[in-house]
Protein backbone atom coordinates (compact mmCIF):
# COMPACT_ATOMS: atom_id res chain seq x y z
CA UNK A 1 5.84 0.26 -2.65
CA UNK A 2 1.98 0.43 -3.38
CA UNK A 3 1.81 -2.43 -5.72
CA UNK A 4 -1.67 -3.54 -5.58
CA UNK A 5 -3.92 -1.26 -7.53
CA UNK A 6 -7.18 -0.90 -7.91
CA UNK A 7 -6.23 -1.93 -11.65
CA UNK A 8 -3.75 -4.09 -11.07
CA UNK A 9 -1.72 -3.09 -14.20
CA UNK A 10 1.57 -3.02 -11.92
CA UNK A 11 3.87 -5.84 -11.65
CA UNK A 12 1.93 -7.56 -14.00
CA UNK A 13 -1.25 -8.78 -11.70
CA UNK A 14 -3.44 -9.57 -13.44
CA UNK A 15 -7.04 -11.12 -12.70
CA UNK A 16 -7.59 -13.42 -9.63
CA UNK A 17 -10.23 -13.52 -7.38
CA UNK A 18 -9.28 -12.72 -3.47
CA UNK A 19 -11.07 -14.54 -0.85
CA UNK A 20 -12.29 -11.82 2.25
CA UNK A 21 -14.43 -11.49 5.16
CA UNK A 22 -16.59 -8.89 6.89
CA UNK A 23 -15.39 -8.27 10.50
CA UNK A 24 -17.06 -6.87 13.11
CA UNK A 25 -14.78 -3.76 14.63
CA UNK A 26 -15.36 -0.32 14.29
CA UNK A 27 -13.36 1.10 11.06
CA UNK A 28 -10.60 3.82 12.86
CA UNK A 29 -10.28 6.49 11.55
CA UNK A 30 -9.05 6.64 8.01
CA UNK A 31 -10.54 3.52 7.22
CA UNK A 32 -13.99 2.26 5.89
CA UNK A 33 -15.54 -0.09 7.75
CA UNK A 34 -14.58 -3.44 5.83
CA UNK A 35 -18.43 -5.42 5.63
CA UNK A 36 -19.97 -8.14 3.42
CA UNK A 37 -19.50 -6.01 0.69
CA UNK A 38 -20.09 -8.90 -2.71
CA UNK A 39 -22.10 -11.77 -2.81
CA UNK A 40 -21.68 -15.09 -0.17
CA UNK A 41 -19.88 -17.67 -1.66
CA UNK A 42 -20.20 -21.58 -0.82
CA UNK A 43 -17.21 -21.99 0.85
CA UNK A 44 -15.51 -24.34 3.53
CA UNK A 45 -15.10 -20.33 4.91
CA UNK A 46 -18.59 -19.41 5.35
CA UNK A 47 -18.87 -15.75 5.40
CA UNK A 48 -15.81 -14.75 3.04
CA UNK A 49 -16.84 -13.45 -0.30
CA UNK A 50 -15.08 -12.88 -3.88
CA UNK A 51 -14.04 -9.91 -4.94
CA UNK A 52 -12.62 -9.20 -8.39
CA UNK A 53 -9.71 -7.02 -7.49
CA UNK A 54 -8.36 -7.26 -11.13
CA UNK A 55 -4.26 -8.27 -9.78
CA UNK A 56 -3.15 -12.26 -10.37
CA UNK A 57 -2.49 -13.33 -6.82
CA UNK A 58 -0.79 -16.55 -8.06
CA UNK A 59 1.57 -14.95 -10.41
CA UNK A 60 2.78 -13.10 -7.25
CA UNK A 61 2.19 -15.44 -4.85
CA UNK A 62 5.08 -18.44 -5.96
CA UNK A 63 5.03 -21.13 -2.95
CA UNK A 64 8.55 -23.08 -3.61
CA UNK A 65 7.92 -26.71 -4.09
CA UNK A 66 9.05 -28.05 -1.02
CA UNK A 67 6.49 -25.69 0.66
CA UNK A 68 3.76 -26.88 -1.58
CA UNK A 69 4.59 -30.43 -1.37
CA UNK A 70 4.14 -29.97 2.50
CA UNK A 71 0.49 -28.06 1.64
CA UNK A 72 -0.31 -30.75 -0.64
CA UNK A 73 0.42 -33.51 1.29
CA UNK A 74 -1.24 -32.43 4.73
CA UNK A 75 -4.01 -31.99 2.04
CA UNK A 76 -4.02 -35.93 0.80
CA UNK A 77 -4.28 -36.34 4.32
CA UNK A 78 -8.04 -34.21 5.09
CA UNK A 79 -6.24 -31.07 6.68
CA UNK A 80 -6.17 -27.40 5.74
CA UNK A 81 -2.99 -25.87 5.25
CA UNK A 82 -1.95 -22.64 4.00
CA UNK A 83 1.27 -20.76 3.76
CA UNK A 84 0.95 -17.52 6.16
CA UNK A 85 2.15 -14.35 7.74
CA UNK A 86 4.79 -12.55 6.03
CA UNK A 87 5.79 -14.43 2.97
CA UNK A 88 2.37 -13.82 1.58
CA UNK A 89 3.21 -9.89 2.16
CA UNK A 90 5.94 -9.86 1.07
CA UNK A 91 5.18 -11.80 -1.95
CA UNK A 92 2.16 -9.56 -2.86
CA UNK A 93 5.13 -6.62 -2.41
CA UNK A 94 6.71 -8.33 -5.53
CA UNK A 95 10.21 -8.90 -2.46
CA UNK A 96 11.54 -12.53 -1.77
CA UNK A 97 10.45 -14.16 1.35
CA UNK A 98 12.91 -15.13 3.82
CA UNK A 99 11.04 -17.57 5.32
CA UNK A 100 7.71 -19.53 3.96
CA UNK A 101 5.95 -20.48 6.83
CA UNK A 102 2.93 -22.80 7.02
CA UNK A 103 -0.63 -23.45 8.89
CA UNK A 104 -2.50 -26.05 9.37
CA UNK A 105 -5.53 -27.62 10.73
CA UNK A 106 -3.55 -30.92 11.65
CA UNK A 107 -2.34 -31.06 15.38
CA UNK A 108 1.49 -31.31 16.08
CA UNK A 109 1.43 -35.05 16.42
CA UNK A 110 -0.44 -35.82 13.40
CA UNK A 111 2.02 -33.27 11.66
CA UNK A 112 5.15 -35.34 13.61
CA UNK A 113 2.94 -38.87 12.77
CA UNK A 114 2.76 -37.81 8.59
CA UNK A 115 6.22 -36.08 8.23
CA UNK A 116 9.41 -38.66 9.67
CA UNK A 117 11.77 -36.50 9.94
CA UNK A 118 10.34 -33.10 12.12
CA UNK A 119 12.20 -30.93 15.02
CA UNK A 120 9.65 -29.73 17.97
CA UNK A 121 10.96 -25.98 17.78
CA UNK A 122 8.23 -24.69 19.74
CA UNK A 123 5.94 -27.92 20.49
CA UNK A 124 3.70 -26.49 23.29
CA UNK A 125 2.70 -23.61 20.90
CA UNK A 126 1.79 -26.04 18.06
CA UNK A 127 4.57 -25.17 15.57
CA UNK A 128 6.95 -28.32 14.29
CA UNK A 129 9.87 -27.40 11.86
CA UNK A 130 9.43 -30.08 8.95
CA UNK A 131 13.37 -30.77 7.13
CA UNK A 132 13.50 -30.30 3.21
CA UNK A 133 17.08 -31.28 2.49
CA UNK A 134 18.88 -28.14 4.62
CA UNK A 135 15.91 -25.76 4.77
CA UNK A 136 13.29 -26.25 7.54
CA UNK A 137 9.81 -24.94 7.56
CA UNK A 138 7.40 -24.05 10.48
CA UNK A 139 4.05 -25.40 10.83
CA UNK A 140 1.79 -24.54 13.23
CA UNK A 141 -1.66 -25.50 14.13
CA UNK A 142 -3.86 -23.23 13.76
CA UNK A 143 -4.52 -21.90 17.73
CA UNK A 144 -6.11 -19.49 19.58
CA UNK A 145 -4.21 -17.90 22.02
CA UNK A 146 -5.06 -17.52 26.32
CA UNK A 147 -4.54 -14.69 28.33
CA UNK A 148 -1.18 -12.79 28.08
CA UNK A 149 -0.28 -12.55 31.61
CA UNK A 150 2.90 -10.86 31.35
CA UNK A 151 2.53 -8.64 28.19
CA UNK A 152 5.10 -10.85 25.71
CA UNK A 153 2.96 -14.34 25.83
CA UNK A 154 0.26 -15.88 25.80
CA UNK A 155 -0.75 -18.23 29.51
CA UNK A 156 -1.60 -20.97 26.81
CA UNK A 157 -2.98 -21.33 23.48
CA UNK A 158 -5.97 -23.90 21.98
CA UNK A 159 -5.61 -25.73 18.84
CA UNK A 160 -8.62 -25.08 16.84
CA UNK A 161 -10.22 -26.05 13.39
CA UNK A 162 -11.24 -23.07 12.31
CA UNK A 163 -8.22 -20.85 10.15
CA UNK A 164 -10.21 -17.07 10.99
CA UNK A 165 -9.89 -17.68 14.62
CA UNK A 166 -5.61 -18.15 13.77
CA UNK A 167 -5.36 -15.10 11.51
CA UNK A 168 -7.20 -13.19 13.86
CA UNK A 169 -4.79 -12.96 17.02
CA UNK A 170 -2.22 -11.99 14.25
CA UNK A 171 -0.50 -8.20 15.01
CA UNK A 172 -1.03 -6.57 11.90
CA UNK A 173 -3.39 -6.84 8.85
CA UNK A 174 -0.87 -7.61 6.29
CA UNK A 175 1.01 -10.15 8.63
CA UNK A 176 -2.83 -11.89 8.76
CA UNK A 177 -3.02 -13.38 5.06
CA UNK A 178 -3.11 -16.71 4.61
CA UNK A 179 -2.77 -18.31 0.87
CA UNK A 180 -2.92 -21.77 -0.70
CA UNK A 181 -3.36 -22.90 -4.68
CA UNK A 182 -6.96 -24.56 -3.35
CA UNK A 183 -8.87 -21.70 -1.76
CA UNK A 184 -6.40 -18.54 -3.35
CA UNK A 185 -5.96 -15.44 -1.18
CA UNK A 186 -7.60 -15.51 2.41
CA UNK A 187 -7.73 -11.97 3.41
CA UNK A 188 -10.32 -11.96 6.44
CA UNK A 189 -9.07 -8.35 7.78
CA UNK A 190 -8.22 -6.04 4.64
CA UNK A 191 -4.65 -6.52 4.35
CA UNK A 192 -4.30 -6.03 0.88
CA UNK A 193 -6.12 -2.79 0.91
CA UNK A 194 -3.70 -1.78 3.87
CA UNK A 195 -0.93 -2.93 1.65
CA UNK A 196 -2.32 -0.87 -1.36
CA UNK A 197 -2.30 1.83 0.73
CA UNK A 198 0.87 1.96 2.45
CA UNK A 199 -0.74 1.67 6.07
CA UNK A 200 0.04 -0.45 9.03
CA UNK A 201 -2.56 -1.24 10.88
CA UNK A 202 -3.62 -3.61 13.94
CA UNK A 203 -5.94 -6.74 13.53
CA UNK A 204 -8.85 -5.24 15.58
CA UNK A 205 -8.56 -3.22 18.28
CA UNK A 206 -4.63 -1.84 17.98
CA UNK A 207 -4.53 -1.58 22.46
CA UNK A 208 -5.38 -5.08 22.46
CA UNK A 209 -2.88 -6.16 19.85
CA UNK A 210 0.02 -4.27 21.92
CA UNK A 211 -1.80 -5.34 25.38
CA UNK A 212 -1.34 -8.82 24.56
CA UNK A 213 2.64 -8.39 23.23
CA UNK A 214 4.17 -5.32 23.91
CA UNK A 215 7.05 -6.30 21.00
CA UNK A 216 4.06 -5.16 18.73
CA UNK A 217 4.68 -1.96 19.88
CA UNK A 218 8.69 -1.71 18.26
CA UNK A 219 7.18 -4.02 15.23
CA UNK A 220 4.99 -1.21 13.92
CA UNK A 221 7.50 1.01 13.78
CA UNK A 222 9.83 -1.65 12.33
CA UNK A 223 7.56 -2.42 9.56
CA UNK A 224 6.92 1.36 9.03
CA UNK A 225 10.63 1.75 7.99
CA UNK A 226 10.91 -1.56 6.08
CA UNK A 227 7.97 -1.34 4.10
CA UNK A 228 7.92 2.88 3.76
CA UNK A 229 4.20 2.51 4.79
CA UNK A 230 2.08 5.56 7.57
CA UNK A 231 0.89 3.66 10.77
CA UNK A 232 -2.79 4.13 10.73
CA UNK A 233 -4.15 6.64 13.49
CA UNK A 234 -5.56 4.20 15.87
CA UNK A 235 -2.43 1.97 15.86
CA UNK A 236 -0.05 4.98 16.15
CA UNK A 237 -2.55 6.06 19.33
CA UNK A 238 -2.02 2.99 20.85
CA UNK A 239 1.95 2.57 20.11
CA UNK A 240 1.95 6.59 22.56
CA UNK A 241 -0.46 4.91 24.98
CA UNK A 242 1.37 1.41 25.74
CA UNK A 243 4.62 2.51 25.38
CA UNK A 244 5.33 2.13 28.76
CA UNK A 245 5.07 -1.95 28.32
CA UNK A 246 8.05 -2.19 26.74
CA UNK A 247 9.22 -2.97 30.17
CA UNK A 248 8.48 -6.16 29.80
CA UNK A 249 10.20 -7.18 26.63
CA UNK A 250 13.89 -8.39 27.16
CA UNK A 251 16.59 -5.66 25.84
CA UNK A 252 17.65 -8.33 23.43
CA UNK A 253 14.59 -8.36 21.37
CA UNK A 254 14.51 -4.80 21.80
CA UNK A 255 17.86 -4.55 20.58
CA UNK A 256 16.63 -6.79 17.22
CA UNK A 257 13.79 -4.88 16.21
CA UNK A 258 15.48 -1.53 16.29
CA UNK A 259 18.59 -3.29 14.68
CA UNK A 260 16.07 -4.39 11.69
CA UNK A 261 14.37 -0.97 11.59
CA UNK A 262 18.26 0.58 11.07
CA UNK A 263 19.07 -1.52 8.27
CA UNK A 264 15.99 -0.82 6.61
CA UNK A 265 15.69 1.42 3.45
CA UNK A 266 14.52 4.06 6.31
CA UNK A 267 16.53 4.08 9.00
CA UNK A 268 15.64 7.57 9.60
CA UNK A 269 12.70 6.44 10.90
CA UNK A 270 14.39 5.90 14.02
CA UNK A 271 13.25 8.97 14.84
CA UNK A 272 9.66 7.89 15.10
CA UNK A 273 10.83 5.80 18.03
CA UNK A 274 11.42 9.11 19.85
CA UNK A 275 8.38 10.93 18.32
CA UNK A 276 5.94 7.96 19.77
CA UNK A 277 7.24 8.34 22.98
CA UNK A 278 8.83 4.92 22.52
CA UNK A 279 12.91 6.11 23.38
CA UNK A 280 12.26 6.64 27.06
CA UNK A 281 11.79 2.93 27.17
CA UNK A 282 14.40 1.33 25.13
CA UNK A 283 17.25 1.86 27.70
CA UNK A 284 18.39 4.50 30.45
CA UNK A 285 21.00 6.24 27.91
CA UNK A 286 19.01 5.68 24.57
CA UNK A 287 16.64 7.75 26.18
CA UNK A 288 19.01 10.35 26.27
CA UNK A 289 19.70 10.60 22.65
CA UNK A 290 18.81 14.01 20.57
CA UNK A 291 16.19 12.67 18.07
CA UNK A 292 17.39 16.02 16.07
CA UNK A 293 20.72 14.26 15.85
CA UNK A 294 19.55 11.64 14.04
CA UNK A 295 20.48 11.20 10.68
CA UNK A 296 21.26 7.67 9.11
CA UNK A 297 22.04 8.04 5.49
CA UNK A 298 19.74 5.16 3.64
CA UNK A 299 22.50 5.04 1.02
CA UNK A 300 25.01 3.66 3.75
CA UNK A 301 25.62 -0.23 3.19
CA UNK A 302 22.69 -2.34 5.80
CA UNK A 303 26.09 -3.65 7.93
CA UNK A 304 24.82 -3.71 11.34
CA UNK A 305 27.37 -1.67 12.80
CA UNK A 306 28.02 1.06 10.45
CA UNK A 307 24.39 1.87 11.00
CA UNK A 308 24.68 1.65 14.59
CA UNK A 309 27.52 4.02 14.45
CA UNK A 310 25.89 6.40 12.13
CA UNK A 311 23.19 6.54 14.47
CA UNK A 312 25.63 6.86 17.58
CA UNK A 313 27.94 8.91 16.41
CA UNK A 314 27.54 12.06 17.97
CA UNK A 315 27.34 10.51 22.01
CA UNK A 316 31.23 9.28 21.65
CA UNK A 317 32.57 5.43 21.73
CA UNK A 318 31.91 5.23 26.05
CA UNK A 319 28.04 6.16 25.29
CA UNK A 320 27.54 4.56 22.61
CA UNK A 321 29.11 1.10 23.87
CA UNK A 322 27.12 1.88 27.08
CA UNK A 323 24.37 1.70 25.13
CA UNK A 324 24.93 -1.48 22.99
CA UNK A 325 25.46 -3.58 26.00
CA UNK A 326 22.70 -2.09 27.80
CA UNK A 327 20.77 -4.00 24.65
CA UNK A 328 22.79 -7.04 24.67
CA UNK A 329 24.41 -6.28 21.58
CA UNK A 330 26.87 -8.77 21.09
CA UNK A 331 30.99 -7.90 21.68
CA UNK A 332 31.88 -7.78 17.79
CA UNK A 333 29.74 -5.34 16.94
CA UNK A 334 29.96 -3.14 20.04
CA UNK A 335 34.02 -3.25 19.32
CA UNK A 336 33.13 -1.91 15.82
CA UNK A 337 30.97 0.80 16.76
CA UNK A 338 33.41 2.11 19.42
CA UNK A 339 36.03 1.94 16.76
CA UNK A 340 33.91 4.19 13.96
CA UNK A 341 32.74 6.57 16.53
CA UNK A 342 36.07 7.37 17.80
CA UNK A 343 37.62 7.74 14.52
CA UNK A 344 34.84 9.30 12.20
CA UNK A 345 35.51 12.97 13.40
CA UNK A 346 39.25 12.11 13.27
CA UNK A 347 41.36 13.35 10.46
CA UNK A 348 42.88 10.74 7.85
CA UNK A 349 46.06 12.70 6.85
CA UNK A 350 47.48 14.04 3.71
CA UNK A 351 50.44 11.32 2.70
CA UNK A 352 50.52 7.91 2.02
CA UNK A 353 51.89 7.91 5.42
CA UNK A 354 49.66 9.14 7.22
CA UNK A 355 46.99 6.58 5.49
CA UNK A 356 48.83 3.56 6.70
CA UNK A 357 49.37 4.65 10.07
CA UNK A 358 45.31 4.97 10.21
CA UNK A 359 44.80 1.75 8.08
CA UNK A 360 47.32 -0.13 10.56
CA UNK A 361 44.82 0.79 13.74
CA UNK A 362 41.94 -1.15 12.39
CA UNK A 363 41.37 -3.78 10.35
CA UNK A 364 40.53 -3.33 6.29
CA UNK A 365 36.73 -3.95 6.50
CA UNK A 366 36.35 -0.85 9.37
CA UNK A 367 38.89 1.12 7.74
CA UNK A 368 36.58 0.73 5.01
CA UNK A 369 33.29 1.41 6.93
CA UNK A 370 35.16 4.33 8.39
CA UNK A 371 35.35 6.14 5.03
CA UNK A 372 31.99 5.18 4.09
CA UNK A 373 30.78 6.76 7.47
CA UNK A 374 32.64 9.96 6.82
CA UNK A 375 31.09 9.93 3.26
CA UNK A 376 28.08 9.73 4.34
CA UNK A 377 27.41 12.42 6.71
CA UNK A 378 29.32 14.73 3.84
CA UNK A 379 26.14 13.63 2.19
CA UNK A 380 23.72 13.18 4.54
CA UNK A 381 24.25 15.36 7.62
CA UNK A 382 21.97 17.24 9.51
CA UNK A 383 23.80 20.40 8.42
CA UNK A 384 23.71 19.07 4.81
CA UNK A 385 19.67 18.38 5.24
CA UNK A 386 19.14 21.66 6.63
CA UNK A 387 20.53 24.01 3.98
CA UNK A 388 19.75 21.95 1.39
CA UNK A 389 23.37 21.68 -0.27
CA UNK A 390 25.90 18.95 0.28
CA UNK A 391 29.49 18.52 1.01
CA UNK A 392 29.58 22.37 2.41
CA UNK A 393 31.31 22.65 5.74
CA UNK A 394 30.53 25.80 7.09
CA UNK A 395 27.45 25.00 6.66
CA UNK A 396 27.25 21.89 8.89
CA UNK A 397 26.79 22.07 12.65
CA UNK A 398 29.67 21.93 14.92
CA UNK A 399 28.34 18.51 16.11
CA UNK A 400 28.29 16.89 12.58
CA UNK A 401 31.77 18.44 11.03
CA UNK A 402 34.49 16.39 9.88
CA UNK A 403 37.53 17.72 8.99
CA UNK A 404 37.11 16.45 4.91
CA UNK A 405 36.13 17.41 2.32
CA UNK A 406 34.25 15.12 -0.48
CA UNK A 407 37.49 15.59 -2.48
CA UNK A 408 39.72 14.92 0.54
CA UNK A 409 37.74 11.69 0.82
CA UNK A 410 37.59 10.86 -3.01
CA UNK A 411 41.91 11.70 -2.44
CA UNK A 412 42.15 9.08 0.32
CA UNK A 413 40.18 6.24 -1.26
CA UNK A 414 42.51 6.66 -4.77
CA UNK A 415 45.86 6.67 -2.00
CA UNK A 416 44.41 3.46 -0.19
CA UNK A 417 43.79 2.06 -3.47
CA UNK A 418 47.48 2.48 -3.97
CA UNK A 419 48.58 1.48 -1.10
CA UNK A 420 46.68 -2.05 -1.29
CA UNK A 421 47.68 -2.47 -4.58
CA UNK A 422 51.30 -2.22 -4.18
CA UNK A 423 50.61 -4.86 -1.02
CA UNK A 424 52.24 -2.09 1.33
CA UNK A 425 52.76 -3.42 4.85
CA UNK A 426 49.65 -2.11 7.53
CA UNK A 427 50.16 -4.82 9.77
CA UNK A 428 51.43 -7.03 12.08
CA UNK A 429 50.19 -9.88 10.02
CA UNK A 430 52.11 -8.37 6.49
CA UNK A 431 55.43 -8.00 8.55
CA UNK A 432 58.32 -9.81 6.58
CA UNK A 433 59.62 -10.65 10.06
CA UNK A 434 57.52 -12.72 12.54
CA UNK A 435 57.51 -13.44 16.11
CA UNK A 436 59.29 -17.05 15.60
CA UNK A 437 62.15 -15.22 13.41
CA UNK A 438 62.94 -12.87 16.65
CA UNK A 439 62.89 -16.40 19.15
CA UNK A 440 65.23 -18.08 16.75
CA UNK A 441 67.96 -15.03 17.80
CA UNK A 442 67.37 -15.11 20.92
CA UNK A 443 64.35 -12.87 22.03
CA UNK A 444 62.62 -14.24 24.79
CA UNK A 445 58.86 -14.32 24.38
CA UNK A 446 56.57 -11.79 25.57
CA UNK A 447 57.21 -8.06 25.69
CA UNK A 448 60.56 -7.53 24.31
CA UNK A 449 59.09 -9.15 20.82
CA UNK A 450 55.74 -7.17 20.80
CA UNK A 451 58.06 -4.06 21.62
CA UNK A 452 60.39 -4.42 18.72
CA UNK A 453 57.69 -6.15 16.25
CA UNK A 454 55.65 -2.78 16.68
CA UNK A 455 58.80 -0.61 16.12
CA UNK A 456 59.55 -2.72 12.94
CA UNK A 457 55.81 -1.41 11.82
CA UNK A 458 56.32 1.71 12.73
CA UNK A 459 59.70 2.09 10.28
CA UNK A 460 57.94 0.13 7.12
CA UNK A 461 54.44 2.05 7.80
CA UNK A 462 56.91 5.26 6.63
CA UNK A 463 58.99 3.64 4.43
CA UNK A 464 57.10 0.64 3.05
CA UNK A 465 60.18 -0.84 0.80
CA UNK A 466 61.98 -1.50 3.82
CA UNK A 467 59.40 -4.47 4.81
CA UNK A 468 62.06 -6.97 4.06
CA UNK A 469 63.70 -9.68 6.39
CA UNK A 470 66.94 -8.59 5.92
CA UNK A 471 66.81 -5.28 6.69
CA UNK A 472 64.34 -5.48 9.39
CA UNK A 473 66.20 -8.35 11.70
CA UNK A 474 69.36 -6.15 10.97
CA UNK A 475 67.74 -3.05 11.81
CA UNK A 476 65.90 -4.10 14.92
CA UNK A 477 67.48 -7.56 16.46
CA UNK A 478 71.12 -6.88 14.92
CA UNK A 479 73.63 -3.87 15.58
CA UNK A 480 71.32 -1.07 14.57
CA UNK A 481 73.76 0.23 12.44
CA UNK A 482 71.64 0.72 9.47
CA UNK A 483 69.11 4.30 8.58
């Protein structure tokens, strides 16, 4: 995760100067104190030096062209602009950006007045979404922002000139790097040492920071357990103090972060939410979760709710829906994770039977997610963490037993592999009879053909050659004669 060395022999970075700045906070602890530590350069950035860090910053650092053409032409046109935030960490990570987002010294209408064709996504903060074909990029002025009256945003912001006054209401130090082909690497607050050293760590004063927006609070932690990096002492500090100020973020963007921190390569590190004092806030029953419980296996597939059910699992479907909706979680994937969490402990039988009669209760993909939960805490369980071993079932807790086996579950997967294979009937949907087939006898809609459509299931989940019309419409709308 530490890509930039000192020596920048990994990922092939090799040689590029990187713009920085003195700044004038106290260095918390763990940190030096980041000064004028090289010689002034003449720059349109009085103040920021060079510093040979021996890494290329432009062979990590690839803006796509449609990015760059924006840059350049804002450029032909006497602004600054830059691309910003996290694309330039996560490029210097050596990971893809999902988003390349850009900043600019040019107001919003002389951004609307160069570009035709521009969406006002968020106008009054200075940001205008610029359309490249399908893909849409964000530029914002560069702004400094007012007073945060209600801990989430700021009263107002003011457009500015000056690109060190933007980076520096960022949250964090490697969210506050700013890049273009002109200048290379703007790195006013140290965020590529903080990146070289695994370390998340507040733009100034870390209280401030989470004073201002209290979402900065769940964002530390997120990026803890995306990135694998320590939060530095005075951030975690503040993250204990202000936890209470969650309060006034919504429950849905509550419900986001912690939804990105579980599909992260560390969802474990949910358990930092509890640690920091953070749980209490999240929701009435979150709060009442056992942070000992907690055991997300990193290997499980990032699927929303799996992960929410592997987290959930031991409070039962009622609790664990009760808590989804407390944060807005949408109906699909509360649905899901009430299905997995009733089911996980359940037992998947021994016969082909038995498999189909499970398989027909769900549909394939959380049938699917079903065995990969129960594989999972085979392999990850608290029991299994404890004692070291795997797959040993005396040795697991009461509260995280299942009644399989590795091999039972290795067993199951090879019979459902035969089962699909042969197309056996699991549904309602794979029925050789429908609905319409039972009206054109006579049935009356409604109950009568749900009634005897489930009872034809029932015969062909147990004896799956028996899924044809024929036999069916004799068997269930004819004389009954036939067994």
């Amino acid at each position: 995760m530490r890509v930039l060395r000192e020596t920048g022999e990994e990922n092939g970075l090799l040689g590029q100067s990187v713009l920085k700045t003195g700044w004038d906070r106290p260095a918390p602890a763990g940190k030096e104190n980041r000064g004028d530590e090289g010689g002034a350069v003449s720059q349109r950035f009085g103040g920021f030096f060079t510093e040979k860090r021996g890494w290329r910053v432009d062979a990590a650092i690839r803006v796509p062209q449609q990015a760059q053409e924006i840059i350049e032409k804002l450029n032909q046109c006497g602004f600054e602009a830059y691309v910003v935030g996290g694309c330039v960490r996560d490029s210097l990570l050596g990971r893809e950006p999902e988003d390349w987002d850009i900043t600019t010294s040019a107001k919003p209408f002389q951004v609307k007045e160069i570009f035709g064709r521009t969406i006002d996504t968020g106008i009054k903060h200075g940001t205008v979404t610029i359309l490249r074909g399908k893909i849409g990029y964000e530029v914002t002025t560069f702004r400094i922002d007012g007073v945060y009256e209600d801990g989430r945003h700021p009263k107002s912001v003011e457009f500015t000139s000056d690109l060190l006054e933007d980076l520096k209401r960022r949250d964090f130090t490697i969210n506050a790097m700013a890049y273009s082909r002109k200048t290379g690497l703007i790195d006013a607050f140290g965020g590529t040492d903080d990146l070289r050293d695994g370390r998340i760590c507040c733009v100034g004063r870390a209280q401030e920071r989470f004073t201002e927006d209290a979402l900065r609070i769940l964002r530390a932690l997120r990026f803890s357990a995306q990135l694998g990096f320590e939060i530095e002492t005075e951030t975690e500090a503040a993250v204990r103090l202000l936890a209470p100020n969650l309060a006034y973020v919504s429950k849905e963007r509550i419900q986001t972060e912690l939804t990105k921190l579980l599909l992260s390569p560390n969802p474990d590190h949910m358990r930092m939410v509890f640690d920091c004092g953070v749980g209490t806030y999240v929701s009435e029953t979150f709060a009442k979760l056992d942070p000992d419980r907690i055991a997300v296996d990193p290997q499980l597939p990032s699927r929303k709710a799996l992960r929410w059910a592997a987290l959930l699992r031991h409070v039962g479907p009622e609790t664990a829906g009760r808590i989804l909706r407390e944060l807005k979680m949408d109906n699909d994937t509360i649905a899901r994770v009430r299905l997995l969490t009733e089911w996980w402990r359940r037992p998947l039988g021994n016969t082909e039977a038995e498999i189909r009669r499970v398989m027909s209760r769900m549909s394939p993909e959380a049938y699917d997610d079903l065995l990969l939960l129960k594989e999972s805490v085979l392999r990850y369980g608290r029991g299994a963490q404890r004692s070291g071993t795997q797959d040993e079932a005396r040795e697991i807790p009461e509260w995280d037993a299942i009644p399989e086996t590795s091999a039972d579950i290795a067993r199951i997967k090879a019979q459902t592999a035969e089962i699909r294979g042969r197309g056996d009937c699991v549904s309602l949907k794979m029925l050789a009879v429908t609905g319409q087939d039972l009206i054109a006898l006579g049935m009356r809609p409604g109950r009568e053909i749900g009634t005897a459509l489930e009872a034809m299931l029932a015969e062909v989940i147990k004896r799956p050659e028996r899924n044809t019309r024929e036999y069916l419409l004799r068997k269930f709308a004819g004389d009954g004669g036939v067994d």
